[in-house]
PDB file of N, CA and C in Angstrom:
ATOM      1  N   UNK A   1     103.467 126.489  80.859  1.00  0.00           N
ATOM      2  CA  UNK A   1     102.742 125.316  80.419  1.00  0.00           C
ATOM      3  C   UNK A   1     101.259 125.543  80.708  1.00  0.00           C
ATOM      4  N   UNK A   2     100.264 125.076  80.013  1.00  0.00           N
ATOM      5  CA  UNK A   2      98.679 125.622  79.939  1.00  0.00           C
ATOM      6  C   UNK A   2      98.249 124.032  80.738  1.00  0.00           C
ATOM      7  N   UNK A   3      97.012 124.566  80.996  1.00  0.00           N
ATOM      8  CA  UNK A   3      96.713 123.392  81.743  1.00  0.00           C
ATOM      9  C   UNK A   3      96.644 122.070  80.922  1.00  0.00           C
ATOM     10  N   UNK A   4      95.620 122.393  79.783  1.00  0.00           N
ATOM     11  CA  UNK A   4      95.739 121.146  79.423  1.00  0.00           C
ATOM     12  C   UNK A   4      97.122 120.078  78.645  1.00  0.00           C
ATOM     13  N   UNK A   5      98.354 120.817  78.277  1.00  0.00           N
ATOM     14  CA  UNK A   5      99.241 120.231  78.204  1.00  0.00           C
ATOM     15  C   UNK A   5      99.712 119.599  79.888  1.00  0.00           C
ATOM     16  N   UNK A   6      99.138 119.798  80.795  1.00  0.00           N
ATOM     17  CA  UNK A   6      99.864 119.544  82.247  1.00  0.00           C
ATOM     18  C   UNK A   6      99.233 118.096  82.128  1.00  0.00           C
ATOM     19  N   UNK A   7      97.502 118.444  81.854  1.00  0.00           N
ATOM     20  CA  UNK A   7      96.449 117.313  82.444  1.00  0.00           C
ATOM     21  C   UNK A   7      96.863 116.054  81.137  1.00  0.00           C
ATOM     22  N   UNK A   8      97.493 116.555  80.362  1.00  0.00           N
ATOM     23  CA  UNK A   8      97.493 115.137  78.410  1.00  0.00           C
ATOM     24  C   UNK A   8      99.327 114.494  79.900  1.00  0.00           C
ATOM     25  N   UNK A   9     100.009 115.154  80.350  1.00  0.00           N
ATOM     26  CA  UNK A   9     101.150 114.790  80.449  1.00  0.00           C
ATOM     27  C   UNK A   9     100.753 113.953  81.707  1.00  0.00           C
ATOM     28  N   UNK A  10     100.033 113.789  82.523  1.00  0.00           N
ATOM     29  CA  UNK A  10      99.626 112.660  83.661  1.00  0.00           C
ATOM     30  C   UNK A  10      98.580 111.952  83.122  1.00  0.00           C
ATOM     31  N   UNK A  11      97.405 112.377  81.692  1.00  0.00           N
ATOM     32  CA  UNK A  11      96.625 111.437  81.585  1.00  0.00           C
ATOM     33  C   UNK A  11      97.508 109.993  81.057  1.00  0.00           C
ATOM     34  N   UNK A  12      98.906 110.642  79.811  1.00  0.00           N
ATOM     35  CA  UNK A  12      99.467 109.550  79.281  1.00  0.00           C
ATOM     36  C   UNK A  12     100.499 108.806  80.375  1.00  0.00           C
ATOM     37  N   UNK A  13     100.471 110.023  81.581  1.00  0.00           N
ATOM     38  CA  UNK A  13     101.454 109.002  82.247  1.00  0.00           C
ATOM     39  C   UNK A  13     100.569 107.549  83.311  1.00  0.00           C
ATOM     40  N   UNK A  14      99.464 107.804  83.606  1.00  0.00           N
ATOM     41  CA  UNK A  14      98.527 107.447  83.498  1.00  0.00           C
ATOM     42  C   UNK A  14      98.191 105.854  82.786  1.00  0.00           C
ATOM     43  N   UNK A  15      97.726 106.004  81.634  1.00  0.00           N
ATOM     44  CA  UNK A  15      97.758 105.323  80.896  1.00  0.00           C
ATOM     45  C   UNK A  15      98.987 104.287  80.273  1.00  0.00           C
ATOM     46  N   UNK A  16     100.300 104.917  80.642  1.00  0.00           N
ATOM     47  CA  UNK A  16     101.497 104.270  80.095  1.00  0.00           C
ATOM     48  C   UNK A  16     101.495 103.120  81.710  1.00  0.00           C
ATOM     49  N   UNK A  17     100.972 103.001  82.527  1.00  0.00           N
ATOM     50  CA  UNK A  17     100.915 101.998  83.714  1.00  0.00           C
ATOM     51  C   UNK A  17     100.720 100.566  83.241  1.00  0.00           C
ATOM     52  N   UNK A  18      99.720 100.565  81.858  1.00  0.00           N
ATOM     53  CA  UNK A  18      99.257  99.601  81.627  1.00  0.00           C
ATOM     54  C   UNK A  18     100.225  98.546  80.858  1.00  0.00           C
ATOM     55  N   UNK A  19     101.585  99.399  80.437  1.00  0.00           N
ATOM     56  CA  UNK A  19     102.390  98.445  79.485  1.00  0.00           C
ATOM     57  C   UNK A  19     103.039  97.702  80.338  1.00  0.00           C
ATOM     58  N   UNK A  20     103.294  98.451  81.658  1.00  0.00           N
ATOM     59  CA  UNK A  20     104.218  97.741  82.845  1.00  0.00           C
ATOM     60  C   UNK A  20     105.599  98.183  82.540  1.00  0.00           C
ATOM     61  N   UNK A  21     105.862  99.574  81.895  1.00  0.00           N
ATOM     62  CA  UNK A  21     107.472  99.233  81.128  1.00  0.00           C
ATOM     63  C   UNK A  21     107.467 100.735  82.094  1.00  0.00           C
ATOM     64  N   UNK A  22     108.856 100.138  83.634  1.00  0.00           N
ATOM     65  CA  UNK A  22     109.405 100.687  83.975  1.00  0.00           C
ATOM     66  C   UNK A  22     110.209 101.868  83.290  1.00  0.00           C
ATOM     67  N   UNK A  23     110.647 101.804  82.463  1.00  0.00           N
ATOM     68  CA  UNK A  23     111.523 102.968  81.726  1.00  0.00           C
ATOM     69  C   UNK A  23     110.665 103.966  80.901  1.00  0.00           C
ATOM     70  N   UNK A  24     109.546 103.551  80.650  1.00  0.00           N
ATOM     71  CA  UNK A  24     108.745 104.648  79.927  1.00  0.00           C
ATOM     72  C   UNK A  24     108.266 105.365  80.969  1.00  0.00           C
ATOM     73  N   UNK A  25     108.006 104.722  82.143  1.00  0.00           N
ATOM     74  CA  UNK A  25     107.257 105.651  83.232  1.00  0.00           C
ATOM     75  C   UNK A  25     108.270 106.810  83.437  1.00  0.00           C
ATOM     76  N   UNK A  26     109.456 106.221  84.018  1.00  0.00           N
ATOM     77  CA  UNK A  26     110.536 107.000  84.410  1.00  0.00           C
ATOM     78  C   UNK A  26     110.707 107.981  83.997  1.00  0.00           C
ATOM     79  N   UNK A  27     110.911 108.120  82.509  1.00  0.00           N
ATOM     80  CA  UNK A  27     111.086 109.187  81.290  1.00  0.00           C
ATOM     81  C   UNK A  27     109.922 110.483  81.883  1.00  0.00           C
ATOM     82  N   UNK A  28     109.004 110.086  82.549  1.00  0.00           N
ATOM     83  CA  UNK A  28     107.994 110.814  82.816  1.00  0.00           C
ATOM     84  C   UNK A  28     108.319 111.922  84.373  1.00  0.00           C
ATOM     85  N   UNK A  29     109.446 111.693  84.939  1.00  0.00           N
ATOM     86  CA  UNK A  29     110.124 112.302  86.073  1.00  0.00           C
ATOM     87  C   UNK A  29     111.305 112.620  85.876  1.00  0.00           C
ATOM     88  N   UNK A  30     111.314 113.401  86.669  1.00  0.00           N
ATOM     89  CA  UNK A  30     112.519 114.805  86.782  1.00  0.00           C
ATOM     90  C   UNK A  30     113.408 113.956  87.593  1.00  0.00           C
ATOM     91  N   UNK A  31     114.299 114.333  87.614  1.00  0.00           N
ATOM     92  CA  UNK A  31     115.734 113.306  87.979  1.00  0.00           C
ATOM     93  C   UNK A  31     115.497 112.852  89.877  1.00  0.00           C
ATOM     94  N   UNK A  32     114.787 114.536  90.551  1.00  0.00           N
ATOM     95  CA  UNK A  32     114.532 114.284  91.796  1.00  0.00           C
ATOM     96  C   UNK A  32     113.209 114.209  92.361  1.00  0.00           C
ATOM     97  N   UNK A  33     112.327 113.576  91.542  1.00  0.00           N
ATOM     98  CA  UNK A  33     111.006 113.690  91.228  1.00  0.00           C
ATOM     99  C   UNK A  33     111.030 112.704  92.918  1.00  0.00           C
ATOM    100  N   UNK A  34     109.506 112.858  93.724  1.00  0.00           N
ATOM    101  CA  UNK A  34     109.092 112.631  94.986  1.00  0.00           C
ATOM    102  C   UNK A  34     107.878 111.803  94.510  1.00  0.00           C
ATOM    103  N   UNK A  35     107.262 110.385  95.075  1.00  0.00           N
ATOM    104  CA  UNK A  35     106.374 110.094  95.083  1.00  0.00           C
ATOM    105  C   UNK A  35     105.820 109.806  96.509  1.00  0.00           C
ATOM    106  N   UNK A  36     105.018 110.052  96.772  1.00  0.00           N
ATOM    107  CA  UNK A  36     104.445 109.951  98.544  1.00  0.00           C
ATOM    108  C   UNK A  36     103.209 108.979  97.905  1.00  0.00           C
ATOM    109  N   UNK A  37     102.963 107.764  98.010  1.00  0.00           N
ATOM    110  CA  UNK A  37     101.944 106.978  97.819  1.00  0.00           C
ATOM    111  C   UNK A  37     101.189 106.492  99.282  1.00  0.00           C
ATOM    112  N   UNK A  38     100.087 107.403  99.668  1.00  0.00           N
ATOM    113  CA  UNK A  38      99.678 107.909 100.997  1.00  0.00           C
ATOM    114  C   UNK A  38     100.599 107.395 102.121  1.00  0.00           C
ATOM    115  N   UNK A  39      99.654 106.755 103.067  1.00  0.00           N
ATOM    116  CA  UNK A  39     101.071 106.524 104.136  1.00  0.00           C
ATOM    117  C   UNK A  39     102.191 105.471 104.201  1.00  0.00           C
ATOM    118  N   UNK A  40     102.804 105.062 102.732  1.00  0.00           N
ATOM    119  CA  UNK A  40     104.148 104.206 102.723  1.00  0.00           C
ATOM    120  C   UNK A  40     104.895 105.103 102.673  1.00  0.00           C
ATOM    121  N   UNK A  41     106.298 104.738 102.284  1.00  0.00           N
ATOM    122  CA  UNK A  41     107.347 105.633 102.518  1.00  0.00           C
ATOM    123  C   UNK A  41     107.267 106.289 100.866  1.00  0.00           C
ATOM    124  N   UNK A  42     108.237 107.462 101.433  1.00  0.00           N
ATOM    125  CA  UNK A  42     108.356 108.019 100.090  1.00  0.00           C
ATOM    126  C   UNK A  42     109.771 107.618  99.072  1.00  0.00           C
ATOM    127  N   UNK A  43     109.220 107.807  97.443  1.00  0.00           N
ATOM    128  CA  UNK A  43     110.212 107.777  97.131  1.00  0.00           C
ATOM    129  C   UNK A  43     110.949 108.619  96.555  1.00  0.00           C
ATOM    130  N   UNK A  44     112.080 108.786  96.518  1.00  0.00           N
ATOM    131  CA  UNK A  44     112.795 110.045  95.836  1.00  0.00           C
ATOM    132  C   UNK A  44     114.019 109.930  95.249  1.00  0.00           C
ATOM    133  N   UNK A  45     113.313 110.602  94.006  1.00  0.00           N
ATOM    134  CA  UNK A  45     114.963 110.601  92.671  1.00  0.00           C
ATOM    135  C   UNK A  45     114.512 109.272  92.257  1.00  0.00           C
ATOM    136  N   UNK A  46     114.932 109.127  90.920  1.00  0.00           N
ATOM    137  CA  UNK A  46     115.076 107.697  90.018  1.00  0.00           C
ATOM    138  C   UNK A  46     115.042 106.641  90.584  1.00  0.00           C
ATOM    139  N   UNK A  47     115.795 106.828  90.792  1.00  0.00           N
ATOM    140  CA  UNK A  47     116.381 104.989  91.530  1.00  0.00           C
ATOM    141  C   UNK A  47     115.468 104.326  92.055  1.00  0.00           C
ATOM    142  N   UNK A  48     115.211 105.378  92.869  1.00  0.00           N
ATOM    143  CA  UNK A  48     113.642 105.298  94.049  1.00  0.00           C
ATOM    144  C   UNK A  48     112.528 104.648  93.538  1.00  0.00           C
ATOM    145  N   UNK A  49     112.584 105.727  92.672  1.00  0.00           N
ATOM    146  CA  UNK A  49     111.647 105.559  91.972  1.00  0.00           C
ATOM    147  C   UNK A  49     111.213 104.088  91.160  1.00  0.00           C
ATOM    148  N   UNK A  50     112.255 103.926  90.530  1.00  0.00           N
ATOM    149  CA  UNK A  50     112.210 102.568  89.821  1.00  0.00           C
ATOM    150  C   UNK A  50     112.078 101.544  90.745  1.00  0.00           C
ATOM    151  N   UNK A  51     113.045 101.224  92.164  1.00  0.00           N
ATOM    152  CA  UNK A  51     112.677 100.397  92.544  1.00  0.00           C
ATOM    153  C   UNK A  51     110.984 100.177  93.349  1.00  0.00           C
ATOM    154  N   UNK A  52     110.550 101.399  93.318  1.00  0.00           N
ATOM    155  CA  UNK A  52     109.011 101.302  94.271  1.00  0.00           C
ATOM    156  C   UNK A  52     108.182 100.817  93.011  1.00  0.00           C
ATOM    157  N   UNK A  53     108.553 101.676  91.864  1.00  0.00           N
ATOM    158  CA  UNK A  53     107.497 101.570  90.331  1.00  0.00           C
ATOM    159  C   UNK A  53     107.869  99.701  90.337  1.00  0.00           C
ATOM    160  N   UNK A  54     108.683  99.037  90.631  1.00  0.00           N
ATOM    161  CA  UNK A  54     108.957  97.705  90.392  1.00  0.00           C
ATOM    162  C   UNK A  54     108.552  96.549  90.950  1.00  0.00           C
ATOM    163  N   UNK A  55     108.551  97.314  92.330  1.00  0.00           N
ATOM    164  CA  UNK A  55     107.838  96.198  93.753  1.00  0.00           C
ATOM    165  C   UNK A  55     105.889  96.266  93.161  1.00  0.00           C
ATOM    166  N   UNK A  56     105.736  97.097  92.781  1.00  0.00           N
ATOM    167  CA  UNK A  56     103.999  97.309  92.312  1.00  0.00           C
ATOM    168  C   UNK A  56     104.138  96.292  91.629  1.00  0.00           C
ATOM    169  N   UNK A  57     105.173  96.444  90.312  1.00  0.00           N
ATOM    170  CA  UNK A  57     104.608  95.721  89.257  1.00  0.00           C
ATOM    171  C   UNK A  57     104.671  94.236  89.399  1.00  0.00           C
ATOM    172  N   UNK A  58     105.642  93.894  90.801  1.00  0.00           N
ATOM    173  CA  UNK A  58     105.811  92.530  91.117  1.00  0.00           C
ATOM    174  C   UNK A  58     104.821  92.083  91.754  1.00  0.00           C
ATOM    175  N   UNK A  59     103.861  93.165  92.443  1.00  0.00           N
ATOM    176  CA  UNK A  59     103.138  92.377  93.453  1.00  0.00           C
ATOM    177  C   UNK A  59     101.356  92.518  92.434  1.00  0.00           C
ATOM    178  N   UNK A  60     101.400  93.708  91.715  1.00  0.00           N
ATOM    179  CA  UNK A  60      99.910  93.569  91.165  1.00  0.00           C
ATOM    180  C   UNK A  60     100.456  93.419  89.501  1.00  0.00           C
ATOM    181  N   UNK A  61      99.262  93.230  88.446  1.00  0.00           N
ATOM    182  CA  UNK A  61      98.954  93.477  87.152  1.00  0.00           C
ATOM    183  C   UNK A  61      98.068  94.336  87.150  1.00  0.00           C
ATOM    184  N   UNK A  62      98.255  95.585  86.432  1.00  0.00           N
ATOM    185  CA  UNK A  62      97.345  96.347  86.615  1.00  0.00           C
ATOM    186  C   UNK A  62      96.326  96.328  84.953  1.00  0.00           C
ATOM    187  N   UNK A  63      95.356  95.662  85.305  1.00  0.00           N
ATOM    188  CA  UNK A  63      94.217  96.072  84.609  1.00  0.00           C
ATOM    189  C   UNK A  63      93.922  97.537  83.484  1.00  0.00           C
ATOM    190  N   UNK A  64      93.898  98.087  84.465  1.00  0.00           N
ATOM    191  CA  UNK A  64      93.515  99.658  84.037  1.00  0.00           C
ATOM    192  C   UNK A  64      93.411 100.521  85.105  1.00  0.00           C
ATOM    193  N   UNK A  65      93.586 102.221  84.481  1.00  0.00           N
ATOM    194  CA  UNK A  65      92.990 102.920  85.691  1.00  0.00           C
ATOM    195  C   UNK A  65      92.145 104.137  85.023  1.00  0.00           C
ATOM    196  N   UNK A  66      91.139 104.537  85.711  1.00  0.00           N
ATOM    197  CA  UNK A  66      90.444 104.955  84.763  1.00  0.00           C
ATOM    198  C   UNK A  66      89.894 106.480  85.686  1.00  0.00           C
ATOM    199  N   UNK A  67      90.353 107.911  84.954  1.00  0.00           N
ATOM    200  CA  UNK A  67      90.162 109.168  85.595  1.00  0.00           C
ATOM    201  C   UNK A  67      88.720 108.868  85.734  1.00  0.00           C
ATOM    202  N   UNK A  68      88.163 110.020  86.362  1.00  0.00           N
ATOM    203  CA  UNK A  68      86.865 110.226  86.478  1.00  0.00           C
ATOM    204  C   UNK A  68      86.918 111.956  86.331  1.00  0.00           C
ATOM    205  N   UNK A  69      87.885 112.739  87.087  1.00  0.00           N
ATOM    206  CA  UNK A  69      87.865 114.149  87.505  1.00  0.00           C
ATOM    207  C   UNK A  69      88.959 114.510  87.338  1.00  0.00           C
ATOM    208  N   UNK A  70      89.103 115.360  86.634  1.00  0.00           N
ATOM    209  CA  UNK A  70      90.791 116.171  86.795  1.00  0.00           C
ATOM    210  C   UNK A  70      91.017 117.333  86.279  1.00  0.00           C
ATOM    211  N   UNK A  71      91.427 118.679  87.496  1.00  0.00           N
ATOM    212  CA  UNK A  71      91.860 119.705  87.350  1.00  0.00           C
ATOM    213  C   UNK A  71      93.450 120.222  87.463  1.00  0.00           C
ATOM    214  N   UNK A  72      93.277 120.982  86.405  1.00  0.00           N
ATOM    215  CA  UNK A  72      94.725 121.765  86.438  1.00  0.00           C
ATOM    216  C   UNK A  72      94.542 123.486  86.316  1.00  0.00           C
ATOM    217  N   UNK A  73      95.739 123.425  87.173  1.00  0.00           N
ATOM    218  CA  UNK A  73      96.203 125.040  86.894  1.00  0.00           C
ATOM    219  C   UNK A  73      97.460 125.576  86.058  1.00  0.00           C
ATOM    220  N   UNK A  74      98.177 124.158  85.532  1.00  0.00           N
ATOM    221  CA  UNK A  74      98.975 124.071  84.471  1.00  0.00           C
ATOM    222  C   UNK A  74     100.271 123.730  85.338  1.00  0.00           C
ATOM    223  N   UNK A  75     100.490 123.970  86.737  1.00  0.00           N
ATOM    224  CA  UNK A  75     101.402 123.277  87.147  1.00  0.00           C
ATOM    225  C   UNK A  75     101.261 122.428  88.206  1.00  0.00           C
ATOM    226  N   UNK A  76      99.699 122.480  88.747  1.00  0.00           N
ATOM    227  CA  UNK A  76     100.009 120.868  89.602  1.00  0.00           C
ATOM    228  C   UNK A  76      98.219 120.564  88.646  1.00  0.00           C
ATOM    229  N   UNK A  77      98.141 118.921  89.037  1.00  0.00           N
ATOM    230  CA  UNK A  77      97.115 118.902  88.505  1.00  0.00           C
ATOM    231  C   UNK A  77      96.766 117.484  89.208  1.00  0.00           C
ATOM    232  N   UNK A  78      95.685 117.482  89.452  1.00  0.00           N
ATOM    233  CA  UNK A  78      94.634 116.971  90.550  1.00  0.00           C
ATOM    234  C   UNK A  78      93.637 116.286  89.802  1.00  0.00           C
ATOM    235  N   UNK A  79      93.590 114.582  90.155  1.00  0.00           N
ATOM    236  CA  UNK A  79      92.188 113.859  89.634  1.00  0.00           C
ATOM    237  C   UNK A  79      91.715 113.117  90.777  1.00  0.00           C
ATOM    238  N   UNK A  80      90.705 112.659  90.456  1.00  0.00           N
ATOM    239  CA  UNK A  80      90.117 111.269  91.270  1.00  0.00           C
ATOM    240  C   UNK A  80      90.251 109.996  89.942  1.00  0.00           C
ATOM    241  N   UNK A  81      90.943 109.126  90.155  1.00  0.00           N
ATOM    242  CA  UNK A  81      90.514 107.551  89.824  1.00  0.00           C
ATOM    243  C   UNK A  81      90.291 106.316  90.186  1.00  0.00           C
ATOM    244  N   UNK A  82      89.760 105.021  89.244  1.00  0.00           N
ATOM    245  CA  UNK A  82      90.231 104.539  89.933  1.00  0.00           C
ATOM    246  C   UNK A  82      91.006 103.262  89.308  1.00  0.00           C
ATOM    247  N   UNK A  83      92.063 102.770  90.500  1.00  0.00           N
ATOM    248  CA  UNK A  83      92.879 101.584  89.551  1.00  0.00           C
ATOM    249  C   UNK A  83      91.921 100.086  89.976  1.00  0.00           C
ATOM    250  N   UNK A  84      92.387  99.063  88.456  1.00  0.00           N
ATOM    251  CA  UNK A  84      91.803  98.010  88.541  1.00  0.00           C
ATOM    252  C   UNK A  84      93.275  97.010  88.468  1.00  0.00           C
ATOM    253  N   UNK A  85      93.257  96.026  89.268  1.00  0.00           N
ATOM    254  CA  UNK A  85      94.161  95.506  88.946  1.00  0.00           C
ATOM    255  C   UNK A  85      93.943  94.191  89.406  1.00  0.00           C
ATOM    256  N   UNK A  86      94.982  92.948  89.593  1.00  0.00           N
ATOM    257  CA  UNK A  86      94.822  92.168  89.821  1.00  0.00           C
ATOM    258  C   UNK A  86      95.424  91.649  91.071  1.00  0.00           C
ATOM    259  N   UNK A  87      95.304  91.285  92.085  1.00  0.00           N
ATOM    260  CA  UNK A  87      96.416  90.860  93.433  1.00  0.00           C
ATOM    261  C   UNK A  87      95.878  89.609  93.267  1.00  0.00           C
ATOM    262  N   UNK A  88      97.050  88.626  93.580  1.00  0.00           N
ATOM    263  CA  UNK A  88      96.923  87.063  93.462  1.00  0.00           C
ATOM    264  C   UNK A  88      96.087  86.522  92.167  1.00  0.00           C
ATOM    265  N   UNK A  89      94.958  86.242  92.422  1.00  0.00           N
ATOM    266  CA  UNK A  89      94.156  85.638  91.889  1.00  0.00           C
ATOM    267  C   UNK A  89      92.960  86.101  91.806  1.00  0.00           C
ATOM    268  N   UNK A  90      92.471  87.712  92.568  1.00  0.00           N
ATOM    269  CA  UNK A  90      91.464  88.242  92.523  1.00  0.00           C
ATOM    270  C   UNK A  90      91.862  89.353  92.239  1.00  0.00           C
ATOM    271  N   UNK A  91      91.005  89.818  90.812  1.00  0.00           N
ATOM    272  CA  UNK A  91      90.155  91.401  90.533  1.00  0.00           C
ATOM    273  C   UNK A  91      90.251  92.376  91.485  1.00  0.00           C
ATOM    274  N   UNK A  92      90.520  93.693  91.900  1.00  0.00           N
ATOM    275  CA  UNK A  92      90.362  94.647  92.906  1.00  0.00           C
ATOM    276  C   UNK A  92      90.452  95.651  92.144  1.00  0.00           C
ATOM    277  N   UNK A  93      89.774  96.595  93.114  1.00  0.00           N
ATOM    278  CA  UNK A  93      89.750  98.016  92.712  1.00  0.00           C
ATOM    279  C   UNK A  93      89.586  98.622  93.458  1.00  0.00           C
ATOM    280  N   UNK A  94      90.496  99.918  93.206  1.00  0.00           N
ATOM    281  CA  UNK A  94      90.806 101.193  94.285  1.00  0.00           C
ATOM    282  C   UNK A  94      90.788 102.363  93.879  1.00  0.00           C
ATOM    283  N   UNK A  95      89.670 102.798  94.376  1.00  0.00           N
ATOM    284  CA  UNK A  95      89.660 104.806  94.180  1.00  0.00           C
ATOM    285  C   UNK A  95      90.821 104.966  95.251  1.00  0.00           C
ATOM    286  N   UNK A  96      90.968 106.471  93.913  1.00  0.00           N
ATOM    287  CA  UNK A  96      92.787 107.307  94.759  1.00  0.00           C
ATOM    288  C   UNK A  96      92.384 108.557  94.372  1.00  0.00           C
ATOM    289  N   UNK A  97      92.966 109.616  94.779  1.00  0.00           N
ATOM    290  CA  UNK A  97      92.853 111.135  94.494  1.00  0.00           C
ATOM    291  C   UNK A  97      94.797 111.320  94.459  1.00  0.00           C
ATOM    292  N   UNK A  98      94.833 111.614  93.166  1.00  0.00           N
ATOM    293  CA  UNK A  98      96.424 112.173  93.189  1.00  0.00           C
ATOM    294  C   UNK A  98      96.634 113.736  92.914  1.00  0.00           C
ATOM    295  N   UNK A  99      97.589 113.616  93.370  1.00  0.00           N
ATOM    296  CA  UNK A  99      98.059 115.584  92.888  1.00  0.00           C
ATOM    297  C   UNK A  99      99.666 115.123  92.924  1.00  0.00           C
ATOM    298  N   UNK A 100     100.094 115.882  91.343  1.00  0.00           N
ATOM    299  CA  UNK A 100     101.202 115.627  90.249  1.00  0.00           C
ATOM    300  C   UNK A 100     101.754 117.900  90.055  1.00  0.00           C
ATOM    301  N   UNK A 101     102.677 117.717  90.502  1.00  0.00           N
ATOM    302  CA  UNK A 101     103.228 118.764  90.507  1.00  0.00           C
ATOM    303  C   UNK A 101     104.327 119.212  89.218  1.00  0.00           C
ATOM    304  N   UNK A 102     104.168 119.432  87.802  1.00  0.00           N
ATOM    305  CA  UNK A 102     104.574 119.984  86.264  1.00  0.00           C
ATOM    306  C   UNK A 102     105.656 120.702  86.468  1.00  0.00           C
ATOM    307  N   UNK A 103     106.628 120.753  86.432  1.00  0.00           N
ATOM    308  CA  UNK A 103     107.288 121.513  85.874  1.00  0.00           C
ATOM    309  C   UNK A 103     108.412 121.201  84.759  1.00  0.00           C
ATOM    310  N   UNK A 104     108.775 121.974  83.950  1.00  0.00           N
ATOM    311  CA  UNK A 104     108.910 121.925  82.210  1.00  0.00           C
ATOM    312  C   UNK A 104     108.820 120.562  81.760  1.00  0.00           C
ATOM    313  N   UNK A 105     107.556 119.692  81.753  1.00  0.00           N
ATOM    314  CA  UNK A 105     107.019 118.825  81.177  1.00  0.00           C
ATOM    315  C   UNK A 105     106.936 117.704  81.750  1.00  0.00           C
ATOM    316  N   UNK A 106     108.055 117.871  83.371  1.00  0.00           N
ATOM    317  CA  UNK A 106     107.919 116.789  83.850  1.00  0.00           C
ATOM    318  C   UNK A 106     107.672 116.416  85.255  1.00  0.00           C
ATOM    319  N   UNK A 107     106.832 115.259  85.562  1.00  0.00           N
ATOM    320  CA  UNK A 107     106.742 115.466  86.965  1.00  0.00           C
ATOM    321  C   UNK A 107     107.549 115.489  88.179  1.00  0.00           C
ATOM    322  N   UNK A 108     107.546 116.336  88.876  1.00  0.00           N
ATOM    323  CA  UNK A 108     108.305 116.521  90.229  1.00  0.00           C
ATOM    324  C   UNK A 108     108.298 116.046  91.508  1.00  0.00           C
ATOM    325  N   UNK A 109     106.289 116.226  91.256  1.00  0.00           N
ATOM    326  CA  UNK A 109     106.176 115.270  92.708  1.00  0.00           C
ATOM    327  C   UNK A 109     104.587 114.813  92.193  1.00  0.00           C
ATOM    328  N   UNK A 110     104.355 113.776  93.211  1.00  0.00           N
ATOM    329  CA  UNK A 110     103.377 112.802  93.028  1.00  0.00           C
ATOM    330  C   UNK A 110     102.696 112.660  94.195  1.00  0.00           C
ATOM    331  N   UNK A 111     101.360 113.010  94.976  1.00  0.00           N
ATOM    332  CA  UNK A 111     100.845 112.562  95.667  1.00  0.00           C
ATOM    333  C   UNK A 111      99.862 111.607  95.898  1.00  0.00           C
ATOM    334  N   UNK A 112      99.567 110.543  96.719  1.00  0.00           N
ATOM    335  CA  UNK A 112      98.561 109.546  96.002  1.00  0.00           C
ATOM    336  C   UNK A 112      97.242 109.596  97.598  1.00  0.00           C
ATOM    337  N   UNK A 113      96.145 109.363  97.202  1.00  0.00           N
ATOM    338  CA  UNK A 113      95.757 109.271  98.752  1.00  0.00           C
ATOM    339  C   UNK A 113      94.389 108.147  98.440  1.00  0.00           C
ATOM    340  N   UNK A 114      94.622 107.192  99.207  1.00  0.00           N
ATOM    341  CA  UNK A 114      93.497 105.876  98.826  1.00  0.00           C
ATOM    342  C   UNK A 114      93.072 105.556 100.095  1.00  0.00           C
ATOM    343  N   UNK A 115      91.881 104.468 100.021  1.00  0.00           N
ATOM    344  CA  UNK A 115      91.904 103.562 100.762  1.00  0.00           C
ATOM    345  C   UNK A 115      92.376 102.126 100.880  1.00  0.00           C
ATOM    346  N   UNK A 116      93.035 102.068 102.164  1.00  0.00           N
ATOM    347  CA  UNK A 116      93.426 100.603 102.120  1.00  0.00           C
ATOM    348  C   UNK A 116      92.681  99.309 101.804  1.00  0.00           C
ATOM    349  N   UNK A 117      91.579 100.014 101.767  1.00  0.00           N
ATOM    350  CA  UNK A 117      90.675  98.803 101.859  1.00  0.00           C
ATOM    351  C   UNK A 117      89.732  98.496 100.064  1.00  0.00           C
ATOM    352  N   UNK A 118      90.490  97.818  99.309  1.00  0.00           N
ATOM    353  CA  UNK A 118      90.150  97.730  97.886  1.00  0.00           C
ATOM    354  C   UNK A 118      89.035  97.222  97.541  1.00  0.00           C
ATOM    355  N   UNK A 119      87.792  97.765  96.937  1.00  0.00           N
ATOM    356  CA  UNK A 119      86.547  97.315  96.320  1.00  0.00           C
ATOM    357  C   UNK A 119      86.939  95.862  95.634  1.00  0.00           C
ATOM    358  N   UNK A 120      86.505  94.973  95.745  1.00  0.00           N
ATOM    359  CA  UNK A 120      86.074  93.965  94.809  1.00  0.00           C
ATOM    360  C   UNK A 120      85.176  94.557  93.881  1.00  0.00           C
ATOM    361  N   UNK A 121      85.431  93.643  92.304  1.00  0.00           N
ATOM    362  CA  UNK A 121      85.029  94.095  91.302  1.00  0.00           C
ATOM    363  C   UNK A 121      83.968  93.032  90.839  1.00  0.00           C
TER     364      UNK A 121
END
């Protein structure tokens, strides 16, 4: 896989955040795919997956998230962004640096690393 098919396969996964549709994300991981979203727990394999991808979508609306930087070597691939979303009743925003680990088209593992502490917008 070349890089930039690695970097189009996390920009759209990326971008598919915004529909909120659990099952399209999914489609985007490998059956035992790992997400480490800095220091919460991790999740692993589907299930996991869905239920962590679910508790987000219960607790924020996400706005948008928007790259700024992103390198690949065609099998892991590394950005800075940042997400906008909504908690309660107020606007926030959070720079993250992730690294997404490719293999045959799909992601395996997911690293996320932020601050806890979310910019007001």
């Amino acid at each position: 896989m070349g890089n930039a098919e690695a970097e189009q396969i996390v920009a759209r996964f990326v971008a598919s955040f915004e529909r909120h549709d659990v099952d399209e994300l999914l489609d985007y991981f490998s059956d035992d795919a790992v997400w480490r979203p800095g220091p919460m727990k991790p999740a692993i394999g589907k299930p996991a997956l869905r239920d962590a991808i679910s508790a987000w979508f219960g607790a924020v609306t996400l706005l948008g998230a928007e790259i700024h930087l992103q390198v690949s070597d065609g099998k892991t691939v590394m950005h800075e962004r940042t997400d906008r979303f909504m908690l309660g009743n107020r606007e926030m925003a959070t720079p993250i640096v992730s690294a997404f680990e490719i293999e045959n088209g799909l992601i395996t593992a997911w690293r996320e690393y932020f601050d806890w502490t979310p910019e007001r917008s």
